[in-house]
Protein backbone atom coordinates (compact mmCIF):
# COMPACT_ATOMS: atom_id res chain seq x y z
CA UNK A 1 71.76 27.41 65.57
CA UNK A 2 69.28 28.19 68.14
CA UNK A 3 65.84 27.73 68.14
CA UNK A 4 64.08 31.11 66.99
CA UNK A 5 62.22 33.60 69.27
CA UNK A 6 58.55 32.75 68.30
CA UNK A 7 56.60 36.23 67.81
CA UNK A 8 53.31 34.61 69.59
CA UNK A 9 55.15 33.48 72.20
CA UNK A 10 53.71 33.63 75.88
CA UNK A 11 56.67 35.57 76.88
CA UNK A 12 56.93 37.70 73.59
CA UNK A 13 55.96 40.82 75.32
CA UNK A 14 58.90 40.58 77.92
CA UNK A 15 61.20 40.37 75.01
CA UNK A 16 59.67 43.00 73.06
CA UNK A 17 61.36 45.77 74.43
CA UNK A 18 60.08 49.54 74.02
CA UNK A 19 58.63 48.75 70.51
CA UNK A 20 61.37 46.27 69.36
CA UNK A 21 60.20 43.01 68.47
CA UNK A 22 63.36 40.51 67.55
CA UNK A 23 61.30 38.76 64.63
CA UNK A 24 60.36 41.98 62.47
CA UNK A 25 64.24 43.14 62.23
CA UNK A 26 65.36 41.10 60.15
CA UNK A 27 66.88 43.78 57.56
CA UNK A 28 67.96 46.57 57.38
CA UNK A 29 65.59 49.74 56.36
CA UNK A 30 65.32 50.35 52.60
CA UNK A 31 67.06 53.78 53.24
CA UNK A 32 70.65 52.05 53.57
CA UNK A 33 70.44 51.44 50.32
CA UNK A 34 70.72 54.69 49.68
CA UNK A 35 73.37 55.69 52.13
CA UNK A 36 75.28 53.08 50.36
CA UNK A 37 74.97 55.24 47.04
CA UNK A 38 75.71 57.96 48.94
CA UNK A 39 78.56 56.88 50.29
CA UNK A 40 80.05 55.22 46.84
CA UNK A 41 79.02 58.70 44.84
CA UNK A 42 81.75 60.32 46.86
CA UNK A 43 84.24 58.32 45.55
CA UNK A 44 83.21 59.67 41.93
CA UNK A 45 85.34 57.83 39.53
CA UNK A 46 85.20 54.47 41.84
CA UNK A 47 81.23 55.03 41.80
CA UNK A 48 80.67 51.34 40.32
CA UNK A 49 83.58 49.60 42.21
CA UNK A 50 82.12 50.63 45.68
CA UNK A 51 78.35 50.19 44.72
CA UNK A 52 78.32 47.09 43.74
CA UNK A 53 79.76 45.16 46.58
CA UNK A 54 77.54 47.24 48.86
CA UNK A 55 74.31 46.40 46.60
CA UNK A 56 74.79 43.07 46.40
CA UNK A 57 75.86 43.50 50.88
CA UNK A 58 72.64 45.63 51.23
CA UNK A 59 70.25 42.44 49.10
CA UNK A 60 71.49 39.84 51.47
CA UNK A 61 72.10 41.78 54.74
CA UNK A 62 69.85 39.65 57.49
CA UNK A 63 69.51 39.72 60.90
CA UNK A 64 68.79 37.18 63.27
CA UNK A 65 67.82 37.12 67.01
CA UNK A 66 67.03 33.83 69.03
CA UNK A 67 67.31 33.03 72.51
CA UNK A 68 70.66 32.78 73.19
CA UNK A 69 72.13 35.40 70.64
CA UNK A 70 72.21 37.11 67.34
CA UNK A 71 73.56 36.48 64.05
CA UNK A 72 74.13 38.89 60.88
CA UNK A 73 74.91 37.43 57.28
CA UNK A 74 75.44 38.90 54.22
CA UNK A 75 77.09 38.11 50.76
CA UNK A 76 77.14 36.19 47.82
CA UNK A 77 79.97 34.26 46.90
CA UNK A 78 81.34 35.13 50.16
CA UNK A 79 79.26 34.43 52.63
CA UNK A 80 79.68 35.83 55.95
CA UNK A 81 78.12 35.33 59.03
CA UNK A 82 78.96 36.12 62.75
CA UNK A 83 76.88 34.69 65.50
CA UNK A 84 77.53 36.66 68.79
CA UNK A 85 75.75 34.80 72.43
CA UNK A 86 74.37 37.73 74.63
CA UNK A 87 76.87 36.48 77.71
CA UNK A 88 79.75 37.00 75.16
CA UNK A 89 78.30 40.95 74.82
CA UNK A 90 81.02 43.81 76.17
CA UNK A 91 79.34 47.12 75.30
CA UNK A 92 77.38 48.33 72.77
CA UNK A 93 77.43 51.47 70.56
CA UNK A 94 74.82 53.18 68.39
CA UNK A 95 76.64 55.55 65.82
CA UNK A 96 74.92 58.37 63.31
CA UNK A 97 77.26 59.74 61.13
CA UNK A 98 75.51 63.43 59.75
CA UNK A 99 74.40 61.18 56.18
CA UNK A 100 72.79 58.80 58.72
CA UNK A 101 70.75 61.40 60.60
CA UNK A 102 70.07 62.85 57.36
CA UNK A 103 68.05 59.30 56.26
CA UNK A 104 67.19 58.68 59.49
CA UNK A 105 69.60 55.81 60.22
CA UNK A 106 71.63 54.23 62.88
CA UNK A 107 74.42 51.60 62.84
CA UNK A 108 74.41 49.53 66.25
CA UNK A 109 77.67 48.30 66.96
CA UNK A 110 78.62 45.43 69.29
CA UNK A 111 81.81 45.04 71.28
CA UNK A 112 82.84 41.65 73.07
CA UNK A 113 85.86 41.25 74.78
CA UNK A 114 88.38 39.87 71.80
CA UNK A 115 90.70 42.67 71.79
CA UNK A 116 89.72 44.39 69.09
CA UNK A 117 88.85 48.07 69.53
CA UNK A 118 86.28 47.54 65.84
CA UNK A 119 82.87 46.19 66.74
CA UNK A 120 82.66 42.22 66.16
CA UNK A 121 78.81 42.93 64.69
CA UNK A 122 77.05 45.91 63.50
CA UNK A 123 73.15 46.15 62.70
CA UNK A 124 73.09 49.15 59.60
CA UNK A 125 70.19 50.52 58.59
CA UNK A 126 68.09 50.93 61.63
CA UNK A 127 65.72 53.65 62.85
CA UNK A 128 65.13 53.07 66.01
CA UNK A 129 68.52 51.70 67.46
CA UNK A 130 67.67 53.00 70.98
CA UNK A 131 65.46 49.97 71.13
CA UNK A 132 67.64 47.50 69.78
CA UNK A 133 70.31 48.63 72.40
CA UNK A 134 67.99 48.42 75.05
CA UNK A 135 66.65 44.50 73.83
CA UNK A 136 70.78 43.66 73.83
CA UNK A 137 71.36 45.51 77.28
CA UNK A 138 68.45 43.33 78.52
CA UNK A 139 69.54 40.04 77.43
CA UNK A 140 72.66 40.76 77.92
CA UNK A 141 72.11 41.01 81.63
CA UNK A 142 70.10 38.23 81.66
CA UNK A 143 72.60 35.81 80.20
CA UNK A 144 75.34 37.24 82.92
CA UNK A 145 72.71 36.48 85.62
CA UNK A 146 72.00 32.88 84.13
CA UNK A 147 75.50 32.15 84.73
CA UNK A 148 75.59 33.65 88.35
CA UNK A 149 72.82 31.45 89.71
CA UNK A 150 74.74 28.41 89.56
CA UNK A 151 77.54 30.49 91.78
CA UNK A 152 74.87 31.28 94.27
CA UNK A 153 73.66 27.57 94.67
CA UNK A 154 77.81 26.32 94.81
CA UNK A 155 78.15 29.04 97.77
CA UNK A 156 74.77 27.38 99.57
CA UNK A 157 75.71 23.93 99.25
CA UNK A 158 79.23 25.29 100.63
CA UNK A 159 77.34 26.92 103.35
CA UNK A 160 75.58 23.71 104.22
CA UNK A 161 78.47 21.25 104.05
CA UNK A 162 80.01 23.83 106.75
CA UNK A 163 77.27 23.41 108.62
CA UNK A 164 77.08 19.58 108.61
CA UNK A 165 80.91 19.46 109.26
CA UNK A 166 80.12 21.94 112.45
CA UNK A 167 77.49 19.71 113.42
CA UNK A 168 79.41 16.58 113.18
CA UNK A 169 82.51 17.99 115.06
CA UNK A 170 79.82 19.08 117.81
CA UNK A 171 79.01 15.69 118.42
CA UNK A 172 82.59 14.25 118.36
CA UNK A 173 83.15 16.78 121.07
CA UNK A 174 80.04 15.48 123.75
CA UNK A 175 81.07 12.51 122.56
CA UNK A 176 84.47 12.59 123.48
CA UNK A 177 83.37 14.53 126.99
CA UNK A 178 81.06 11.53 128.09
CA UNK A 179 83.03 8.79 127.78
């Protein structure tokens, strides 16, 4: 895994963006606990069959951002964990279903390009997913932009092995006229 975005870093401002700072979210607000129970009391009778696996999700939900992506985890004997790069990021969604709004939360999904029309990561349990959007939006542009530079220095070495072949057919041609 990558190395970790350091919170005293000299550029941990620039990261930071409108109030977001990578290193505190690391899991989820205390309130999707609570949706969780929420959710599994609708089920009534399955009540304990639903809670459970979303306890135990909720105590070892984490969330990780370093330089050159994210990862989220969770579980206990089953241990999942997806680690998305910010180049591989497609679009990115922030949902509120009405019990969200009604705790305050947000789910912030991310979409790459595999095919599938389901987010490949969500971040539950946030309150302020605007600024986790706009963090992803921002690296994810700068990733993209990483990998156009070394486009932009094939096209000027292109540009200038043109100009060396122009300049060596030049002198074939005086060449060629004096003698």
């Amino acid at each position: 895994m990558s190395e970790r975005i350091e919170a005293g870093a000299p550029d941990a401002a620039a990261r930071a963006v409108a109030g977001f700072t990578p290193d505190a979210t690391t899991r989820p607000e205390r309130a999707l606990l609570w949706y969780y129970a929420v959710m599994a009391a609708m089920t009534f009778v399955g009540f304990p069959a639903v809670f459970i696996p979303l306890y135990l999700k909720y105590h070892t939900l984490e969330y990780k951002f370093d330089k050159e992506g994210l990862s989220v985890s969770w579980g206990v004997l089953l241990r999942r964990e997806t680690y998305l790069t910010y180049g591989r990021i497609q679009d990115i969604h922030v949902t509120r279903n009405i019990i969200h709004r009604w705790l305050g939360l947000s789910a912030v999904g991310i979409q790459t390009a595999s095919g599938s029309s389901d987010a490949e990561v969500t971040i539950e349990g946030v309150r302020n997913p605007e600024a986790i959007r706009d963090y992803l939006y921002a690296r994810m542009r700068g990733a993209r932009d990483e990998t156009e530079h070394p486009a932009t220095a094939a096209d000027e070495a292109l540009g200038l092995l043109v100009e060396i072949r122009d300049a060596i057919r030049a002198l074939g041609a005086r060449q060629a006229e004096r003698g």
